[in-house]
Protein backbone atom coordinates (compact mmCIF):
# COMPACT_ATOMS: atom_id res chain seq x y z
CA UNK A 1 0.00 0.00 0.00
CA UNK A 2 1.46 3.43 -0.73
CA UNK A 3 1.30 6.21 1.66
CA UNK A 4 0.64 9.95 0.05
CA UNK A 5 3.15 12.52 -0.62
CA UNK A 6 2.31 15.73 1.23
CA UNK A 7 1.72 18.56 -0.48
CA UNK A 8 1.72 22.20 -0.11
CA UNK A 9 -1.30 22.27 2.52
CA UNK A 10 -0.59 19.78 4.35
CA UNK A 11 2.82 17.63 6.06
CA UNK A 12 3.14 14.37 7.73
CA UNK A 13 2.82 13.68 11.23
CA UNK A 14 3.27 10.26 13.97
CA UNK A 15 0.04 9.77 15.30
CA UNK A 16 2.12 8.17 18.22
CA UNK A 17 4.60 10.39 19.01
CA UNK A 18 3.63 13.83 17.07
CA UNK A 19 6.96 13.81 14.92
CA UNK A 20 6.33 16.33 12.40
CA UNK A 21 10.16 16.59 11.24
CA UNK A 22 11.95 13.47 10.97
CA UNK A 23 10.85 10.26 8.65
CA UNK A 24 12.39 7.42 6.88
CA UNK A 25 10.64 6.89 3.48
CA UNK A 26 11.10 4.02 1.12
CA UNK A 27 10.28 4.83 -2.35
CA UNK A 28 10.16 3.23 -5.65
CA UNK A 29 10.89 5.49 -8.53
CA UNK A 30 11.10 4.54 -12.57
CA UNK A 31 13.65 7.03 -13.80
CA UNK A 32 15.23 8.23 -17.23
CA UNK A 33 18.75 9.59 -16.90
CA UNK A 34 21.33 10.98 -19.32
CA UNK A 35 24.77 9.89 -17.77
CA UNK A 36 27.35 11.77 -19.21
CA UNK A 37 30.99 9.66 -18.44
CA UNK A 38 34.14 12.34 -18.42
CA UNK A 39 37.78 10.54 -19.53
CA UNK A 40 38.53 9.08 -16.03
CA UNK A 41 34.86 7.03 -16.41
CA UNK A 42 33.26 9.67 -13.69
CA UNK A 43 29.80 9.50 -14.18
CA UNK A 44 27.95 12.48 -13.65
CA UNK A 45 23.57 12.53 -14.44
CA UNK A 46 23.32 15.85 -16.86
CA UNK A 47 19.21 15.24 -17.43
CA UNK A 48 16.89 13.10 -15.37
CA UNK A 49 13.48 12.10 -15.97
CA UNK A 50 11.02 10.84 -13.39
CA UNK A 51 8.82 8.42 -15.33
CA UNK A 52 7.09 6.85 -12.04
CA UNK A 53 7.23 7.20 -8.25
CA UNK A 54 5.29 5.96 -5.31
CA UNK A 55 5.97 6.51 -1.80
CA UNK A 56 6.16 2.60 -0.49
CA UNK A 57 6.55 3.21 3.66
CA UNK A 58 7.13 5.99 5.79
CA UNK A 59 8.77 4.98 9.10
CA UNK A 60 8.96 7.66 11.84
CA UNK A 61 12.69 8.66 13.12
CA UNK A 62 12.08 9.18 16.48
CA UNK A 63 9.35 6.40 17.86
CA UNK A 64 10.55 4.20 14.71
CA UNK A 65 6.41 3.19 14.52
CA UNK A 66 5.34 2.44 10.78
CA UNK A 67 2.23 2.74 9.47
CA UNK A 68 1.16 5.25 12.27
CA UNK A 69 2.11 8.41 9.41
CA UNK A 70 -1.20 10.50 8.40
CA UNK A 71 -1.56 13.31 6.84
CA UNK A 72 -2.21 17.35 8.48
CA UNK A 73 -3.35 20.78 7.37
CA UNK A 74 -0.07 22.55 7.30
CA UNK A 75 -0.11 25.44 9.45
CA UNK A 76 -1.21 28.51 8.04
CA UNK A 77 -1.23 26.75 4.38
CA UNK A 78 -4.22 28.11 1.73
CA UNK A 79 -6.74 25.44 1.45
């Protein structure tokens, strides 16, 4: 089950501890990238594409509790 990406209104928060700063997140992502290799073999991404990306588990930092994460009203955010 994925677990939704907050957005500008609204943040994530522990419903057992009341984290709101600190989270360990797990996502999958399907990505396009332009690698550009200099004469040593360095690789360095130039362009980057996200094709596809879901949010998998967010695990808080502090209590370490997983799927206790929900979703709040940021404060003072336009609704």
């Amino acid at each position: 089950m994925t677990v939704p990406k907050p957005t500008a209104g609204t943040r994530w928060r522990c419903t057992l501890c009341g984290n709101l700063t600190r989270f360990d997140v797990t996502r999958s992502s399907k990505v396009v990238e332009y690698v550009h290799l200099d004469l040593a073999g360095e690789p360095r991404i130039e362009e980057q594409e996200v094709l596809s990306e879901s949010i998998e588990s967010v695990r808080c930092r502090w209590c370490d509790a997983a799927d206790q994460v929900e979703l709040v009203d940021r404060p003072g955010a336009q609704v």
